[in-house]
C-alpha atoms as a PDB file:
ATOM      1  CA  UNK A   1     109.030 131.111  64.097  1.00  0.00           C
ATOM      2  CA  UNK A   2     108.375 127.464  63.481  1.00  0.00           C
ATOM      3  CA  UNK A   3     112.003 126.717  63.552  1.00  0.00           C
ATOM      4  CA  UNK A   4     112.457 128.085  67.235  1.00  0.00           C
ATOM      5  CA  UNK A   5     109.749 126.560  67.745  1.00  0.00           C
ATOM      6  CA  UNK A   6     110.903 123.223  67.391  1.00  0.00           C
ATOM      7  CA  UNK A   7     114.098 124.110  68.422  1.00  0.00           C
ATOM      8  CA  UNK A   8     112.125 124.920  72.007  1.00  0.00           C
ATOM      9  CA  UNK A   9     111.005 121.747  71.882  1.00  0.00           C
ATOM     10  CA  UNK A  10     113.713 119.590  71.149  1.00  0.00           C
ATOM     11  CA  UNK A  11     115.525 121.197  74.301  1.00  0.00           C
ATOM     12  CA  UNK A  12     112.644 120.664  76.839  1.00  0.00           C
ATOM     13  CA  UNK A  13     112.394 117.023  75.137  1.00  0.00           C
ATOM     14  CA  UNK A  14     116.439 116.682  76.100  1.00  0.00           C
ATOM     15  CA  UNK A  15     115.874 118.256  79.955  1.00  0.00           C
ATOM     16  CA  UNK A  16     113.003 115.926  80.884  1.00  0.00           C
ATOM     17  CA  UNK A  17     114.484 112.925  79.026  1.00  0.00           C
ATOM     18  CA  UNK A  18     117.094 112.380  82.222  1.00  0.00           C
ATOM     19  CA  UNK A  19     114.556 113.224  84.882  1.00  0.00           C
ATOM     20  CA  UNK A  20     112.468 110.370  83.852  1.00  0.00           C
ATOM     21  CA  UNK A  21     115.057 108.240  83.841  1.00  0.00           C
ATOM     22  CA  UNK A  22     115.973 109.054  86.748  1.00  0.00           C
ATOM     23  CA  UNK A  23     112.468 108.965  88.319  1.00  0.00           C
ATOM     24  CA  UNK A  24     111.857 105.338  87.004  1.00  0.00           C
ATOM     25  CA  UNK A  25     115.509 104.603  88.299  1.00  0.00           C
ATOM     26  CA  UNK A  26     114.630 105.264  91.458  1.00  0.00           C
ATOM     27  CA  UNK A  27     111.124 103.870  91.699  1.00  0.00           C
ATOM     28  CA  UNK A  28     113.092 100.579  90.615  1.00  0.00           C
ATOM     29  CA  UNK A  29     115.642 100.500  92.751  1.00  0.00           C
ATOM     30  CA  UNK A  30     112.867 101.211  95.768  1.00  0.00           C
ATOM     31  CA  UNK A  31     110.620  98.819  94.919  1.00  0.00           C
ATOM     32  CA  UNK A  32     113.745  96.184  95.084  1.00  0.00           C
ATOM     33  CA  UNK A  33     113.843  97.375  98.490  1.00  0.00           C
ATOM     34  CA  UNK A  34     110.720  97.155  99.229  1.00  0.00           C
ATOM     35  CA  UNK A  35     110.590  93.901  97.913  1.00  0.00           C
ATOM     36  CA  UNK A  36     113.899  92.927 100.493  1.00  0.00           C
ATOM     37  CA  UNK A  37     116.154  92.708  98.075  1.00  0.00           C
ATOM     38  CA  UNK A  38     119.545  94.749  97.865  1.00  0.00           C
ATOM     39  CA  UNK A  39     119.126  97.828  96.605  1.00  0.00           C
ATOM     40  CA  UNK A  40     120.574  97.632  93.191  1.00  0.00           C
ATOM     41  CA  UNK A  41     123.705 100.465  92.093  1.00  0.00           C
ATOM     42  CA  UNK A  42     122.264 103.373  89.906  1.00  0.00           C
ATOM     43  CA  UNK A  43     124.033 101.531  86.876  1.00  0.00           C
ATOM     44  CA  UNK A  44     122.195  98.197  87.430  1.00  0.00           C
ATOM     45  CA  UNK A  45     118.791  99.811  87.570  1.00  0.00           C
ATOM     46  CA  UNK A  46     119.218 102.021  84.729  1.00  0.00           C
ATOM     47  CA  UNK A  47     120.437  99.061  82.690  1.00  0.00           C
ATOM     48  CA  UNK A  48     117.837  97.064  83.705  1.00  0.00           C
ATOM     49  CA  UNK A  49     115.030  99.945  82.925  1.00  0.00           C
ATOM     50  CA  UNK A  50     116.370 100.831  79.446  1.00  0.00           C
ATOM     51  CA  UNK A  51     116.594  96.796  78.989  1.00  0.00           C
ATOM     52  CA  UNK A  52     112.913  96.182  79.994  1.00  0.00           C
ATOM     53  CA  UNK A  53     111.787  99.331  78.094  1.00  0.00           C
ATOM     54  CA  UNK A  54     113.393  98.032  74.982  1.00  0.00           C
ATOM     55  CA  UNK A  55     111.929  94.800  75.014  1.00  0.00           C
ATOM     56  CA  UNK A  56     108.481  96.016  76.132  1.00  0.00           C
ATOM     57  CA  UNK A  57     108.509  98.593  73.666  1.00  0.00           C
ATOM     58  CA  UNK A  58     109.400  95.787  70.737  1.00  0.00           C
ATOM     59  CA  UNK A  59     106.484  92.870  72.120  1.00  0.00           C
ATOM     60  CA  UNK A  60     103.736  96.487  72.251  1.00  0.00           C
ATOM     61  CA  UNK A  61     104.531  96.342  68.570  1.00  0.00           C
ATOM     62  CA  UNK A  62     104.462  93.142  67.673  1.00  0.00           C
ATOM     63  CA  UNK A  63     101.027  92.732  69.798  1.00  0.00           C
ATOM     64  CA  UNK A  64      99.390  95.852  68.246  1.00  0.00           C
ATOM     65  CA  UNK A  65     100.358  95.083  64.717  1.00  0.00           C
ATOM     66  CA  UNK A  66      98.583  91.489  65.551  1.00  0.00           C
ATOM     67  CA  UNK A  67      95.846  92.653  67.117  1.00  0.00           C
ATOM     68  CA  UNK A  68      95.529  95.366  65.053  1.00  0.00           C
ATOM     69  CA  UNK A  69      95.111  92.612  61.829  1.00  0.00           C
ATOM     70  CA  UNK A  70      92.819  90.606  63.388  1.00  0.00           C
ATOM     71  CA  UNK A  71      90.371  92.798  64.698  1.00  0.00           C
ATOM     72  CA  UNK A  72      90.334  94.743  61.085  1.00  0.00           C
ATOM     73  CA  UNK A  73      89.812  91.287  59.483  1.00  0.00           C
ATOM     74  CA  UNK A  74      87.164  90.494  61.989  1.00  0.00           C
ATOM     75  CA  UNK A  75      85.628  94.018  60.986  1.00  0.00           C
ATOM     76  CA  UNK A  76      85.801  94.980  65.050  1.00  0.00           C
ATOM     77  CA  UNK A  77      86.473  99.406  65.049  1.00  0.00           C
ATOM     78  CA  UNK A  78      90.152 100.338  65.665  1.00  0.00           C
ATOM     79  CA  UNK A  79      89.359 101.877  69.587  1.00  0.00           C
ATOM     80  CA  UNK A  80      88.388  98.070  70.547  1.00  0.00           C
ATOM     81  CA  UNK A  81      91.582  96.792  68.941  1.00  0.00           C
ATOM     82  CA  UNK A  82      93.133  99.182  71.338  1.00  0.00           C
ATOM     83  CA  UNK A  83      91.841  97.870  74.171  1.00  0.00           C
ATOM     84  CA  UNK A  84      91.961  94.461  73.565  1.00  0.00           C
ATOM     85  CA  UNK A  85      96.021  95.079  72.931  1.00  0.00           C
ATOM     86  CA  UNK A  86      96.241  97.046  76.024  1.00  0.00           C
ATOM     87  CA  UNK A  87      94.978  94.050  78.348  1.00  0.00           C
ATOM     88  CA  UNK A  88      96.812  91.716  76.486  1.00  0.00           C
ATOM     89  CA  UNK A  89     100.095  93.942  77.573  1.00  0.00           C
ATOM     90  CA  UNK A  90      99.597  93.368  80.881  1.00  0.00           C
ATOM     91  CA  UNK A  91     101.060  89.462  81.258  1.00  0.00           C
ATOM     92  CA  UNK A  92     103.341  90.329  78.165  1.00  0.00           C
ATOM     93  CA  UNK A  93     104.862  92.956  80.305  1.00  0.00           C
ATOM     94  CA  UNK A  94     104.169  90.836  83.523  1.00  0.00           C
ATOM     95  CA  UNK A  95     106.275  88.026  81.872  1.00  0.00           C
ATOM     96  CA  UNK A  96     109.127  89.645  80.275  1.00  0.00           C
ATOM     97  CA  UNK A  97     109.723  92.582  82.917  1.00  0.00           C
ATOM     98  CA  UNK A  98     109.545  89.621  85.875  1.00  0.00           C
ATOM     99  CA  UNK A  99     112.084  87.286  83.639  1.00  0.00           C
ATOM    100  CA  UNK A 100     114.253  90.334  83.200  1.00  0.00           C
ATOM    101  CA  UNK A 101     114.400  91.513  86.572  1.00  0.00           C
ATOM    102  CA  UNK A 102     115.049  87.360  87.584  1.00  0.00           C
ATOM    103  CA  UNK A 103     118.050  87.151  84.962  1.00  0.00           C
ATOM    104  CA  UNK A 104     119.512  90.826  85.327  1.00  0.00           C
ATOM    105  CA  UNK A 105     119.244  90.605  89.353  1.00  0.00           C
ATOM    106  CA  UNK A 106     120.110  86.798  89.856  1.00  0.00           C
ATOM    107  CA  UNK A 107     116.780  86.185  92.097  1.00  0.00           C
ATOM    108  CA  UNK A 108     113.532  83.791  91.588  1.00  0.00           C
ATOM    109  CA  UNK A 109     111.113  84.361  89.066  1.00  0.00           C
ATOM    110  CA  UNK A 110     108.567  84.736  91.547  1.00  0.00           C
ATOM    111  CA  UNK A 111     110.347  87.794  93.183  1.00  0.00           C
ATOM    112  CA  UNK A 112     110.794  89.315  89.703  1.00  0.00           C
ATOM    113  CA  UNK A 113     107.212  89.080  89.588  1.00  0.00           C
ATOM    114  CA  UNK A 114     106.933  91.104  93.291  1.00  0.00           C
ATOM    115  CA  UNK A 115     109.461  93.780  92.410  1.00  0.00           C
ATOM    116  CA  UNK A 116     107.022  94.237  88.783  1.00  0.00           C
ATOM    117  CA  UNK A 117     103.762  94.393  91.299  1.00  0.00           C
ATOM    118  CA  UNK A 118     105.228  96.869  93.486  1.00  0.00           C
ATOM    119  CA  UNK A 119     107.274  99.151  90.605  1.00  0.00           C
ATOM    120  CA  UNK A 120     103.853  99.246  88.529  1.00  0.00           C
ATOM    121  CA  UNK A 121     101.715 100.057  92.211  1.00  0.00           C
ATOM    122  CA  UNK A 122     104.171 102.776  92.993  1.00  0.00           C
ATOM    123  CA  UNK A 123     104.069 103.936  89.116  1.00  0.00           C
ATOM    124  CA  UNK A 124     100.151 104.354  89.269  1.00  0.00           C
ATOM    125  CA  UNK A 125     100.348 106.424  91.956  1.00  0.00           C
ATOM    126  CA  UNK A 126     102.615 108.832  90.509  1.00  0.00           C
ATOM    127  CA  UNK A 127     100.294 108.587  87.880  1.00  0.00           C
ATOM    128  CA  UNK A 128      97.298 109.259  90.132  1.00  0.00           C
ATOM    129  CA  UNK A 129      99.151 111.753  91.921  1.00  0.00           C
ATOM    130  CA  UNK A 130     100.253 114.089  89.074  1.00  0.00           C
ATOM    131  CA  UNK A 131      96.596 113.777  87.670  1.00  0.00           C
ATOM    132  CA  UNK A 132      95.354 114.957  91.012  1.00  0.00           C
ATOM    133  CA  UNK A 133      97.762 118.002  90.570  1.00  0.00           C
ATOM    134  CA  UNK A 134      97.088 118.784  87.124  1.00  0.00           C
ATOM    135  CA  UNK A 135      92.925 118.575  87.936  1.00  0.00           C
ATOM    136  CA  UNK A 136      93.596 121.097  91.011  1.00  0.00           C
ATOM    137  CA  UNK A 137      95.198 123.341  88.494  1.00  0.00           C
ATOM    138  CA  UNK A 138      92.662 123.253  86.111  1.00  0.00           C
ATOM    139  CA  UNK A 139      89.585 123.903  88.494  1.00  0.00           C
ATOM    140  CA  UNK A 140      91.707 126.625  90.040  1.00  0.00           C
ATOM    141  CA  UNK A 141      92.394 128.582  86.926  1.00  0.00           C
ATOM    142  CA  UNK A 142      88.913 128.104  85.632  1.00  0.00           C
ATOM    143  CA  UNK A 143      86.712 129.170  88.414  1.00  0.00           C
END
């Protein structure tokens, strides 16, 4: 049972796995538009998504393992390290996501810092969005 369990799993994990892609693909390549630059090809923006994810992924690390050290040797609880790492995150990702966008895209810095703005604003409402939808499910099947 526990073995077609996983294997259940595993197979929902490899459906949604291109469908996120895909949704961040096109959020990206919108929010270049938005931003008036050309819309990038599907290729560019997925290259430039699994780029940035990589190398956000990699500094998250590197910034929760420090952050991680220091508040344990300052004796601060782990849920405070947390949060001090997550709003550190926010330039980190600011910098390298705008850098990469400026490189990869061969515009200014400053509109690789627009496109970021406008990709995160359109990803927290998605966010906000499928929250509303999964809180209107919940109240209606518990009435």
């Amino acid at each position: 049972m526990a073995l077609a369990m996983m294997l259940v799993c595993c197979f929902f994990v490899l459906l949604i796995v291109p469908v996120v892609l895909f949704v961040l693909t096109a959020v990206f390549r919108q929010a270049c538009v938005l931003c008036g630059l050309p819309r990038p090809s599907v290729l560019t923006a997925t290259g430039v998504i699994l780029v940035t994810w990589v190398l956000t992924k990699a500094s998250d690390a590197l910034v929760g393992v420090v952050v991680t050290e220091t508040c344990q040797a300052a004796g601060l609880p782990e849920w405070e390290a947390w949060v001090i790492a997550a709003l550190l995150l926010i330039p980190i990702d600011l910098l390298i996501t705008s850098a990469l966008h400026a490189g990869l895209l061969n515009v200014s810095f400053g509109k690789g810092i627009e496109v970021w703005f406008v990709q995160t604003l359109m990803y927290l409402v998605i966010a906000a969005a499928g929250g509303f939808v999964a809180a209107a499910v919940l109240v209606a099947l518990n009435p």
